[in-house]
Protein backbone atom coordinates (compact mmCIF):
# COMPACT_ATOMS: atom_id res chain seq x y z
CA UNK A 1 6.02 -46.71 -6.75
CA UNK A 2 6.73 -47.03 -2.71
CA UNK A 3 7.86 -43.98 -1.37
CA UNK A 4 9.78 -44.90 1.78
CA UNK A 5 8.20 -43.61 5.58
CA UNK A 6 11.23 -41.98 6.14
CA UNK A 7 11.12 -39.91 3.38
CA UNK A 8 7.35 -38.84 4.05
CA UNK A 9 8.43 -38.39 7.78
CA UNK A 10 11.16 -35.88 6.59
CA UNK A 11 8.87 -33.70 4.49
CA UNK A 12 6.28 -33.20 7.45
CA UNK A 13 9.28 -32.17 9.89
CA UNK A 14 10.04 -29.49 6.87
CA UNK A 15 6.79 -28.28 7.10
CA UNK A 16 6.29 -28.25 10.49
CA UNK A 17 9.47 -26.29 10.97
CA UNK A 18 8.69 -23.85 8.30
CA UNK A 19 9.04 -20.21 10.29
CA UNK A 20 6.82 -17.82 9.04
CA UNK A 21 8.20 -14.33 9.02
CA UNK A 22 9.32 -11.24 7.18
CA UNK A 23 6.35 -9.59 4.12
CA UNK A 24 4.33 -12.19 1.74
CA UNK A 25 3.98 -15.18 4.51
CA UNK A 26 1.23 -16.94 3.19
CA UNK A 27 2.62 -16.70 -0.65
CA UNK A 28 6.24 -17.79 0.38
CA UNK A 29 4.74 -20.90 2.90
CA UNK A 30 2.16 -22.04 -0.39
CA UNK A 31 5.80 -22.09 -2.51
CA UNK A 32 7.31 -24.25 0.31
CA UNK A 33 4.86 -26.49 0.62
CA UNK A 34 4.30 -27.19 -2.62
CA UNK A 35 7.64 -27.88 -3.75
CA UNK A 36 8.65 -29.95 -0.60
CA UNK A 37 5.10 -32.40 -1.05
CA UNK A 38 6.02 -32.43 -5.01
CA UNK A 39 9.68 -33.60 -4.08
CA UNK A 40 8.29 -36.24 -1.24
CA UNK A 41 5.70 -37.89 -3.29
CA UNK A 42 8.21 -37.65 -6.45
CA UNK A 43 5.05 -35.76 -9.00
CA UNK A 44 5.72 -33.58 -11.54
CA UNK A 45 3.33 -30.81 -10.16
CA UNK A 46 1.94 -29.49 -7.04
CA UNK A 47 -0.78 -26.61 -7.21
CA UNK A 48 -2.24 -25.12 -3.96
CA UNK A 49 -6.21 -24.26 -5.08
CA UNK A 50 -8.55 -21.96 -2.98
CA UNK A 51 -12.12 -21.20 -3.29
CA UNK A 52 -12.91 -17.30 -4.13
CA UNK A 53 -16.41 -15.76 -3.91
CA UNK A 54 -17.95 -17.96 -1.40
CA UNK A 55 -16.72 -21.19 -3.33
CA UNK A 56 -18.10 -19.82 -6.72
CA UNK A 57 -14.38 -20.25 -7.87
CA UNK A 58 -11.23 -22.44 -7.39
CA UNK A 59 -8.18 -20.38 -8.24
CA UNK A 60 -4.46 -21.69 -8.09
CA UNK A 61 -2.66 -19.13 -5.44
CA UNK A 62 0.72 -21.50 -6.33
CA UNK A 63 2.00 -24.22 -8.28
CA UNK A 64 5.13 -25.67 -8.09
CA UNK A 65 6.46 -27.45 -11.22
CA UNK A 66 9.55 -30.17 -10.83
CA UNK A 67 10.63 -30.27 -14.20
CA UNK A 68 10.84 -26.62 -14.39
CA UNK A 69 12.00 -26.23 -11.10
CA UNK A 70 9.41 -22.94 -10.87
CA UNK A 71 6.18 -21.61 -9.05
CA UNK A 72 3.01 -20.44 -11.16
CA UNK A 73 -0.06 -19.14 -9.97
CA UNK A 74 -3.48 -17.38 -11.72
CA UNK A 75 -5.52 -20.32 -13.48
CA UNK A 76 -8.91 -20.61 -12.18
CA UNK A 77 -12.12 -22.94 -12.85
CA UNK A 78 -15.70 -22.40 -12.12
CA UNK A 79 -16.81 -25.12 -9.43
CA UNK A 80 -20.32 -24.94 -11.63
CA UNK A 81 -18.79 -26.70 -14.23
CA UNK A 82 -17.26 -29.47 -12.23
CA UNK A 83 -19.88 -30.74 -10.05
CA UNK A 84 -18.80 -34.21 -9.03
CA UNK A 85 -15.45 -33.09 -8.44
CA UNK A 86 -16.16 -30.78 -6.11
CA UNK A 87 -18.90 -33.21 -4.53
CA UNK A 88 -16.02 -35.13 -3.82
CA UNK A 89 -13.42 -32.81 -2.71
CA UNK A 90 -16.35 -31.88 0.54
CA UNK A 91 -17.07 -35.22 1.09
CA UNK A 92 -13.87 -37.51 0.96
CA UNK A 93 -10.47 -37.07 2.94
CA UNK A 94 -8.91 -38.01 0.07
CA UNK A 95 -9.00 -38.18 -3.70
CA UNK A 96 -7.05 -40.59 -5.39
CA UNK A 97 -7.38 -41.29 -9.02
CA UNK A 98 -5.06 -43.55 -10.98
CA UNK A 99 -5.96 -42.54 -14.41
CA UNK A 100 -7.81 -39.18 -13.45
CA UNK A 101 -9.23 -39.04 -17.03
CA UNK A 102 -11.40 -41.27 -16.70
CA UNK A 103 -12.14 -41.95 -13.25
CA UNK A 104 -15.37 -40.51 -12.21
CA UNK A 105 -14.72 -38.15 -9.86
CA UNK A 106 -12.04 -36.33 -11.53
CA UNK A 107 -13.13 -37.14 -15.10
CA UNK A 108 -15.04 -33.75 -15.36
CA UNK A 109 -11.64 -32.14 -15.28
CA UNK A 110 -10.11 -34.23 -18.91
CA UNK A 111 -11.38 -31.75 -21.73
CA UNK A 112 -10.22 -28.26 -19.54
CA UNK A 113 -7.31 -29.33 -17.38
CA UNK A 114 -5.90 -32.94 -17.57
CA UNK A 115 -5.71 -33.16 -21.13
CA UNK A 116 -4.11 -29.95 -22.01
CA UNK A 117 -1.36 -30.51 -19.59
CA UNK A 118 -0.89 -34.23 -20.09
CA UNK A 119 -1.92 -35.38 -16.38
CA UNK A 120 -2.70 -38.70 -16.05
CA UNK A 121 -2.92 -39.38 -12.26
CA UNK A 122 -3.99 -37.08 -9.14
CA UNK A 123 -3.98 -37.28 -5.58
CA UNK A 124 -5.87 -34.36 -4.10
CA UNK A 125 -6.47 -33.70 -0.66
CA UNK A 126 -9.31 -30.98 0.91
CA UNK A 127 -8.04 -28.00 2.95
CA UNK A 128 -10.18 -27.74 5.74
CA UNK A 129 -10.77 -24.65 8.38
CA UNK A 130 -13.44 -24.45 10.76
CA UNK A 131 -15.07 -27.26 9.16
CA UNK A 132 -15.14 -26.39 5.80
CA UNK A 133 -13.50 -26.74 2.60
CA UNK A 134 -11.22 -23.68 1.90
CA UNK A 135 -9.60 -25.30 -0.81
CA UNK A 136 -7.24 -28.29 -2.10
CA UNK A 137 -3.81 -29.62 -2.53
CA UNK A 138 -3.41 -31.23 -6.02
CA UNK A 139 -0.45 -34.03 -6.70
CA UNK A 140 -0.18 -34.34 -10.27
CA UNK A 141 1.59 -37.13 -12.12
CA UNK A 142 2.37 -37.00 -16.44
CA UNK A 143 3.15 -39.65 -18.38
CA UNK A 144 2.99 -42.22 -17.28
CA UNK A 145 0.31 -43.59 -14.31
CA UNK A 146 0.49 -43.96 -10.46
CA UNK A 147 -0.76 -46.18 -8.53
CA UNK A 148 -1.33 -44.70 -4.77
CA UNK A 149 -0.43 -46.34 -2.00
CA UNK A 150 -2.38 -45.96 1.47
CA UNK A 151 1.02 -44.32 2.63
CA UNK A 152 0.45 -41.50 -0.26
CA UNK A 153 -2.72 -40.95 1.01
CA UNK A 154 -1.83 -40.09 4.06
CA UNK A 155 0.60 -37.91 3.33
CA UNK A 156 -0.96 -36.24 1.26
CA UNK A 157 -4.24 -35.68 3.70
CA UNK A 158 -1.12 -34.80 6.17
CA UNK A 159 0.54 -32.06 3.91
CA UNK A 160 -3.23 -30.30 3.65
CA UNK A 161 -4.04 -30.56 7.37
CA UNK A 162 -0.53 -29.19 7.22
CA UNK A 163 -1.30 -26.23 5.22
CA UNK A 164 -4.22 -24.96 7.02
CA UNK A 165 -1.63 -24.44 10.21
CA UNK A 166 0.56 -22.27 8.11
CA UNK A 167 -2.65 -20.09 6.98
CA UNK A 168 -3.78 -19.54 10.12
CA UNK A 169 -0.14 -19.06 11.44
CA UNK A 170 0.18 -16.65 8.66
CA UNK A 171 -3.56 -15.15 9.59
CA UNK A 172 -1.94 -14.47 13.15
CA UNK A 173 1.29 -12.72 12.23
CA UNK A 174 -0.52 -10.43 9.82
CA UNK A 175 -3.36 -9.44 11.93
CA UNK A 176 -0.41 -8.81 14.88
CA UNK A 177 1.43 -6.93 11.65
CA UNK A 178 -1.72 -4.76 11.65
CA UNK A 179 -2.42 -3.64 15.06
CA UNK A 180 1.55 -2.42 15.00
CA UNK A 181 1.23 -0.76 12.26
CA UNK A 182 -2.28 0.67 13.64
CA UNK A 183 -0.44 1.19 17.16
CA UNK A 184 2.40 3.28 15.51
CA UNK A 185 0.02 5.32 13.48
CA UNK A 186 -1.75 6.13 16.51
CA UNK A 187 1.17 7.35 17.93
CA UNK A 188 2.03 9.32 15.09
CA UNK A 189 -1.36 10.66 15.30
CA UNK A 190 -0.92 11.54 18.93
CA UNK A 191 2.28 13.13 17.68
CA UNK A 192 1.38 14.96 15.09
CA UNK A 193 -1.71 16.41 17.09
CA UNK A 194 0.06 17.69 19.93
CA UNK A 195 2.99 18.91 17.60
CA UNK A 196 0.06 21.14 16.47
CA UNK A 197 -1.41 22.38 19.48
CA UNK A 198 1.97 23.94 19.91
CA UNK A 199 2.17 25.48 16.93
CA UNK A 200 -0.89 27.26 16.81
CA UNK A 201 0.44 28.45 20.50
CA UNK A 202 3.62 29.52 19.54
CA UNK A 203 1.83 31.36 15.89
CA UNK A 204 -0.68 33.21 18.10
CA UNK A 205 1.74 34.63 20.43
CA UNK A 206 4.28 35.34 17.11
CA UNK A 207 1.02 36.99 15.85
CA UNK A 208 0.59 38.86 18.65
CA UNK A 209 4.26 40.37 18.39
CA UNK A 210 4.11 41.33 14.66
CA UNK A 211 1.11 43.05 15.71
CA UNK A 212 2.82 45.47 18.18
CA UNK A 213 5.72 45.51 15.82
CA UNK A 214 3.12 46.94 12.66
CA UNK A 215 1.71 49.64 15.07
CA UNK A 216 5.24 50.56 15.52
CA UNK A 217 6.44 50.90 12.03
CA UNK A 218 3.38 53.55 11.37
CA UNK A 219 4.49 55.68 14.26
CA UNK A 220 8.33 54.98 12.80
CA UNK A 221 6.58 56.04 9.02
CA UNK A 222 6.40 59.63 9.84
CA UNK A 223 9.17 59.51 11.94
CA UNK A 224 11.05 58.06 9.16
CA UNK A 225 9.59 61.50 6.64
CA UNK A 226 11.22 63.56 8.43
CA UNK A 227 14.56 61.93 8.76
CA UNK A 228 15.99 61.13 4.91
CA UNK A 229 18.90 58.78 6.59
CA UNK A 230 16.45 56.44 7.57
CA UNK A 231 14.92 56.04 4.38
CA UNK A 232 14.05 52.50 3.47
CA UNK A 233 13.97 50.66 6.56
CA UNK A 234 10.60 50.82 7.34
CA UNK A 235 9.88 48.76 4.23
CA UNK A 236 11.98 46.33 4.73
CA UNK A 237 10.40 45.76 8.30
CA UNK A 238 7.68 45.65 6.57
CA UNK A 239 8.72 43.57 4.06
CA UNK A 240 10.19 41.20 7.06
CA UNK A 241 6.68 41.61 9.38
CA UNK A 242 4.78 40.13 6.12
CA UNK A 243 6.72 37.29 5.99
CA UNK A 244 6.61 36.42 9.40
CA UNK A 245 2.41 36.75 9.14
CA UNK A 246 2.93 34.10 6.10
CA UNK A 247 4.71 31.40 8.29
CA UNK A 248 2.16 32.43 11.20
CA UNK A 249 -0.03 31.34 8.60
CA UNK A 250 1.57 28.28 8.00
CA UNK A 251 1.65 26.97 11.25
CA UNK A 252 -1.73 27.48 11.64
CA UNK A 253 -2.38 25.44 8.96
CA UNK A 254 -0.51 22.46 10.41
CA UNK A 255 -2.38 23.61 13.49
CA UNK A 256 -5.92 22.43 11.89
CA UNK A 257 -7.27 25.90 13.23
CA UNK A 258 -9.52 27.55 10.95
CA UNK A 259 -11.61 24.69 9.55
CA UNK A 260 -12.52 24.69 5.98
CA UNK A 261 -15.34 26.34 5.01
CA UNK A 262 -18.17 23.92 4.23
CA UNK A 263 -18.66 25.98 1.20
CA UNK A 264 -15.39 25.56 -0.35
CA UNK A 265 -14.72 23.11 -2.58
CA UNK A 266 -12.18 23.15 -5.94
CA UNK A 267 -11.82 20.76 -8.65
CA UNK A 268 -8.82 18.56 -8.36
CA UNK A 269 -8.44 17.35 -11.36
CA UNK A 270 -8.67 21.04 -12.74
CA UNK A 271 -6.36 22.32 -10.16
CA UNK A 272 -3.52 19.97 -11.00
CA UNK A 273 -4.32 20.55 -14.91
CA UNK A 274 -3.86 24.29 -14.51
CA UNK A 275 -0.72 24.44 -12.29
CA UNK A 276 0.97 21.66 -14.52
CA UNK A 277 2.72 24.57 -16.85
CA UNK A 278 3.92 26.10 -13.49
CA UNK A 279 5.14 22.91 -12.00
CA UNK A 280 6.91 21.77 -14.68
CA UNK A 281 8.76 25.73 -14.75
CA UNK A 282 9.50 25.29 -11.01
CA UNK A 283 11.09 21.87 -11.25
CA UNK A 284 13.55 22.57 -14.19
CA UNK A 285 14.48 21.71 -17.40
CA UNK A 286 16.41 18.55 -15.89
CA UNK A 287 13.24 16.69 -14.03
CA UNK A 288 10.31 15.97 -16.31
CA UNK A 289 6.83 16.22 -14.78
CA UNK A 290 3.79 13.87 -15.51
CA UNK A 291 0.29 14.01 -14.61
CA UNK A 292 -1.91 11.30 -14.98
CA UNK A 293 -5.76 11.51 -14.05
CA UNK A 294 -7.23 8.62 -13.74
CA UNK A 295 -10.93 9.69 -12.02
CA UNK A 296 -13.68 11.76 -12.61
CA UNK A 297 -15.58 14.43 -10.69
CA UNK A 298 -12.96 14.92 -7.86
CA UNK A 299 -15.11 17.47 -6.58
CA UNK A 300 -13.16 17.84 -2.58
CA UNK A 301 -14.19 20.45 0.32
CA UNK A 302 -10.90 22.71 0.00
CA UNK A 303 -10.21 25.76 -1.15
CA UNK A 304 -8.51 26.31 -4.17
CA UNK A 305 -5.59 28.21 -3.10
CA UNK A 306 -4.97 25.36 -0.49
CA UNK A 307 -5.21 22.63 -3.06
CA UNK A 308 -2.58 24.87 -5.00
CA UNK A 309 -0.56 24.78 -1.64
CA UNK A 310 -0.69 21.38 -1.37
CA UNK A 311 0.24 20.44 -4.72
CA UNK A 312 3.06 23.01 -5.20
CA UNK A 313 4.53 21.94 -1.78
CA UNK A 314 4.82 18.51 -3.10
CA UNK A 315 6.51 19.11 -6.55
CA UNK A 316 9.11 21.30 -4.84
CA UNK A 317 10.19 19.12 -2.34
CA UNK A 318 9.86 15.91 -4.40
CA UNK A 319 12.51 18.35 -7.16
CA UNK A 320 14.91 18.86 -4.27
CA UNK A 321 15.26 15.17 -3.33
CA UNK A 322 16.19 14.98 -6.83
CA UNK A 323 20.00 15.53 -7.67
CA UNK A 324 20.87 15.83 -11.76
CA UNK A 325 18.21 14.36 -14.30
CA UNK A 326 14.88 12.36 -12.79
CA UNK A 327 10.91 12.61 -13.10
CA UNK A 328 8.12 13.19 -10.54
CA UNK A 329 4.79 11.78 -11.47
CA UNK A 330 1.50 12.99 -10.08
CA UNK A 331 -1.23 10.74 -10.09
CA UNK A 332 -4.86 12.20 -9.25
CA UNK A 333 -7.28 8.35 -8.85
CA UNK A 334 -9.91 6.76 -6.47
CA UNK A 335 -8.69 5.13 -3.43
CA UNK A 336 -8.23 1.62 -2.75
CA UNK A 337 -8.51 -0.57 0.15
CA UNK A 338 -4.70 -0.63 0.64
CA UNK A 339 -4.74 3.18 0.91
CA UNK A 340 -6.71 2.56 4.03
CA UNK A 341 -8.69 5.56 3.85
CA UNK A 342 -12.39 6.70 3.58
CA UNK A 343 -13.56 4.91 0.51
CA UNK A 344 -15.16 8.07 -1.53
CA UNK A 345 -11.57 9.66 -0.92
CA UNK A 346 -9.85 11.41 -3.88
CA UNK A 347 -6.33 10.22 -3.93
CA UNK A 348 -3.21 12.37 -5.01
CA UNK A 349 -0.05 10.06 -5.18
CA UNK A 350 3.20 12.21 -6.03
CA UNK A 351 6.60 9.93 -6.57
CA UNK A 352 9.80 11.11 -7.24
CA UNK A 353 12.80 8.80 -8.36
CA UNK A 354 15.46 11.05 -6.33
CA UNK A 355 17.30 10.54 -3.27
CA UNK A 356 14.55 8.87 -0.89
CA UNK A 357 14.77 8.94 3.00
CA UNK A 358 15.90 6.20 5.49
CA UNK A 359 12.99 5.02 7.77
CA UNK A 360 14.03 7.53 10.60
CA UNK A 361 13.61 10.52 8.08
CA UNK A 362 10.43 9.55 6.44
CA UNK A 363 8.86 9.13 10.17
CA UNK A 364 9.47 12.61 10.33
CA UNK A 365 8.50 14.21 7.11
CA UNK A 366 5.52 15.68 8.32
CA UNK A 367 6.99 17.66 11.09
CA UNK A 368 6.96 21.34 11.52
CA UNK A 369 10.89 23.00 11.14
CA UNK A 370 12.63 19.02 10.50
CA UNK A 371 14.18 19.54 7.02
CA UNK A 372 17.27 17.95 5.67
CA UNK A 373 18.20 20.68 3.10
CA UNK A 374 20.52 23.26 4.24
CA UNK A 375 18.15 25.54 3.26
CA UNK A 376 14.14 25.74 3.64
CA UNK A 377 11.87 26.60 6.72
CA UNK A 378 10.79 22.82 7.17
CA UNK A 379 7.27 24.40 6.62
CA UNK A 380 6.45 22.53 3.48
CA UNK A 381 5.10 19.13 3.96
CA UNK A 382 4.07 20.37 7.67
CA UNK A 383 1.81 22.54 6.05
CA UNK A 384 0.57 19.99 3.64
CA UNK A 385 -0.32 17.93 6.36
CA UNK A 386 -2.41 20.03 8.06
CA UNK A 387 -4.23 21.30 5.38
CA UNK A 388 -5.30 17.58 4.53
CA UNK A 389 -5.85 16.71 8.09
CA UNK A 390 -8.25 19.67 8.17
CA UNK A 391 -10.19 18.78 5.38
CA UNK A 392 -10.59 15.09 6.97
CA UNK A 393 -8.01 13.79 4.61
CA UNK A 394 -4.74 12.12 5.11
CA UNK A 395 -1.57 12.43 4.41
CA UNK A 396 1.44 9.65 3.98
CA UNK A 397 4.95 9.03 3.01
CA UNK A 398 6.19 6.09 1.66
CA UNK A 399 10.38 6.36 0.68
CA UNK A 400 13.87 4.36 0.99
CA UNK A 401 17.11 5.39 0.72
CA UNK A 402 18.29 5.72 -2.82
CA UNK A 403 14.63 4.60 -4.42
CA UNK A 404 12.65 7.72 -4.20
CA UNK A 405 9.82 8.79 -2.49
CA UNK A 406 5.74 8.15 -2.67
CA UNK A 407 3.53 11.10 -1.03
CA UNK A 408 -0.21 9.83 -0.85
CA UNK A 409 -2.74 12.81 -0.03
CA UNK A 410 -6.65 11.30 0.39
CA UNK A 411 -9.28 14.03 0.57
CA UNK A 412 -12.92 13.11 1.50
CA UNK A 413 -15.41 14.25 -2.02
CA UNK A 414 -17.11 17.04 -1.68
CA UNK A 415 -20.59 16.13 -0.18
CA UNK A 416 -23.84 18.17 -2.53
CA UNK A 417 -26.28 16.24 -1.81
């Protein structure tokens, strides 16, 4: 079968004008090429094949299928078991087998791979970066078999030098994808930091005034004795002056002043445990609340009344977001590397399925006073944050409009060595 120039010529301007943008580059330019060398070279199936574990493993990232009309990916095989095959795959340009099941390079693969799927011909070409073999582009053919034609071979070496431009073009956008995001979470950082060097100002001067004010009201006491009319509103200064030393309290908090002590340290996983009869009380009959704990020995260096903090803070503004019926879910696990955090962290993830925020909003979740309820100091998730931040923690939000929200709290473990 003669597959006409112009039709090979066509394919390689498809791939060469591929644009690379928006999330999952790499995974949506593997299903592009794939299906456009599978409809060029008129195969059944295309698979894209990459080594893992320094070349321990070959493991299909994407596989197109013609007759399906569908992508696949997952299947792997051990290179150990295939050594001529992979012999071949480092030292030719291509690999072209008419009837694969026998031929000796590509024989190894009958009992495991050809025969199960019926392939009688392949034509696979290396991927090659910096000189090495990152993987391979395999043209399959069932039923009956193909001759390949030096134009095929071409091609198909073309469509694999091909490939390795769209993973490194892919390699570029997502490293420039990371600095933004690093860049923008250094200015948040900046932010954040500066947002609470003026709140520990403004909360020691505040300070300073309900101090004059509770020197006053003693004085105003006995004045108050001896004057019946006036009965009562010394304790509701009072009542007033302790509530205005709680928010002091609060914005020193999301101030980071007043490190936490080395010596305290609380049991998250007992915490959450213990409060879960309360939070499920405080969100309401309507919302059901879940706690899953998936770790052990989450041992962190906070004190127990500001891991209560934390936690309550975070149930009560997830059950506002939530309008009628929904469900929060707290999650208590190790971190990851996507949380991008310390990697002995203790991670609390708390998702709500209400109302979500638009990406203006969530930027500005953590602030001090910004609140979108009519009602509420705006104190909540400011204090959350600092109390994390002080611990040498983090604290995130993750949240659309209309989808719900994700709040991910890391806290370093507890050090006792």
């Amino acid at each position: 079968m003669e597959t006409s120039r112009v039709t090979y010529e066509t394919a390689r301007l498809r791939l060469a004008r591929y644009r690379l943008e928006g999330e999952q580059t790499r995974s949506r330019a593997a299903a592009h090429a794939t299906q456009v060398s599978a409809e060029a070279l008129d195969v059944q199936r295309v698979g894209l094949w990459l080594f893992r574990e320094r070349e321990q493993r070959l493991v299909c990232v994407c596989q197109f299928d013609r007759i399906r009309r569908e992508h696949s990916s997952g299947q792997e095989l051990l290179a150990a078991d295939y050594p001529a095959y992979m012999k071949a795959l480092r030292d030719r340009r291509v690999i072209a087998a008419e009837d694969a099941q026998r031929d000796p390079l590509t024989r190894e693969l009958s009992a495991s791979y050809l025969e199960p799927l019926q392939i009688v011909s392949l034509l696979d070409a290396p991927i090659i970066r910096a000189g090495r073999v990152i993987g391979v582009v395999c043209h399959e053919v069932i039923g009956s078999k193909r001759s390949w034609s030096a134009r095929d071979l071409e091609f198909a070496s073309a469509v694999a030098d091909m490939v390795t431009v769209i993973f490194e073009q892919a390699d570029r956008l997502e490293l420039e994808v990371a600095l933004q995001e690093q860049a923008e979470q250094h200015q948040q950082s900046q932010k954040m930091e500066a947002l609470g060097r003026m709140a520990c100002g403004v909360a020691h001067d505040f300070n300073n005034v309900l101090g004059v004010i509770s020197v006053s009201l003693g004085a105003y006491k006995r004045v108050e004795a001896e004057h019946p009319e006036l009965k009562g509103v010394s304790q509701r200064v009072d009542e007033m002056v302790q509530l205005g030393q709680r928010l002091t309290k609060q914005l020193l908090a999301f101030g980071r002043e007043g490190a936490e002590s080395k010596q305290a340290s609380a049991d998250f996983a007992a915490v959450l445990e213990r409060m879960l009869p309360l939070l499920r009380s405080a969100a309401g009959s309507h919302i059901r609340v879940d706690l899953e704990v998936r770790i052990q020995g989450a041992i962190v260096n906070v004190d127990t009344s500001h891991l209560e903090q934390i936690v309550l803070n975070l149930v009560l503004n997830a059950r506002d977001a939530i309008t009628g019926g929904g469900q929060i879910t707290l999650t208590l696990r190790e971190a990851t590397p996507v949380d991008e955090v310390l990697p002995d962290a203790v991670v609390l993830e708390v998702v709500d399925d209400g109302a979500g925020m638009d990406a203006a909003t969530c930027a500005r979740a953590f602030e001090p006073y910004f609140t979108t309820k009519s009602q509420g100091s705006g104190l909540g998730l400011a204090t959350v944050y600092g109390i994390a931040r002080r611990a040498g923690g983090i604290a995130r939000a993750v949240s659309e409009s209309k989808r719900g929200t994700r709040i991910v709290i890391a806290l370093p473990r507890a050090d006792h060595s």
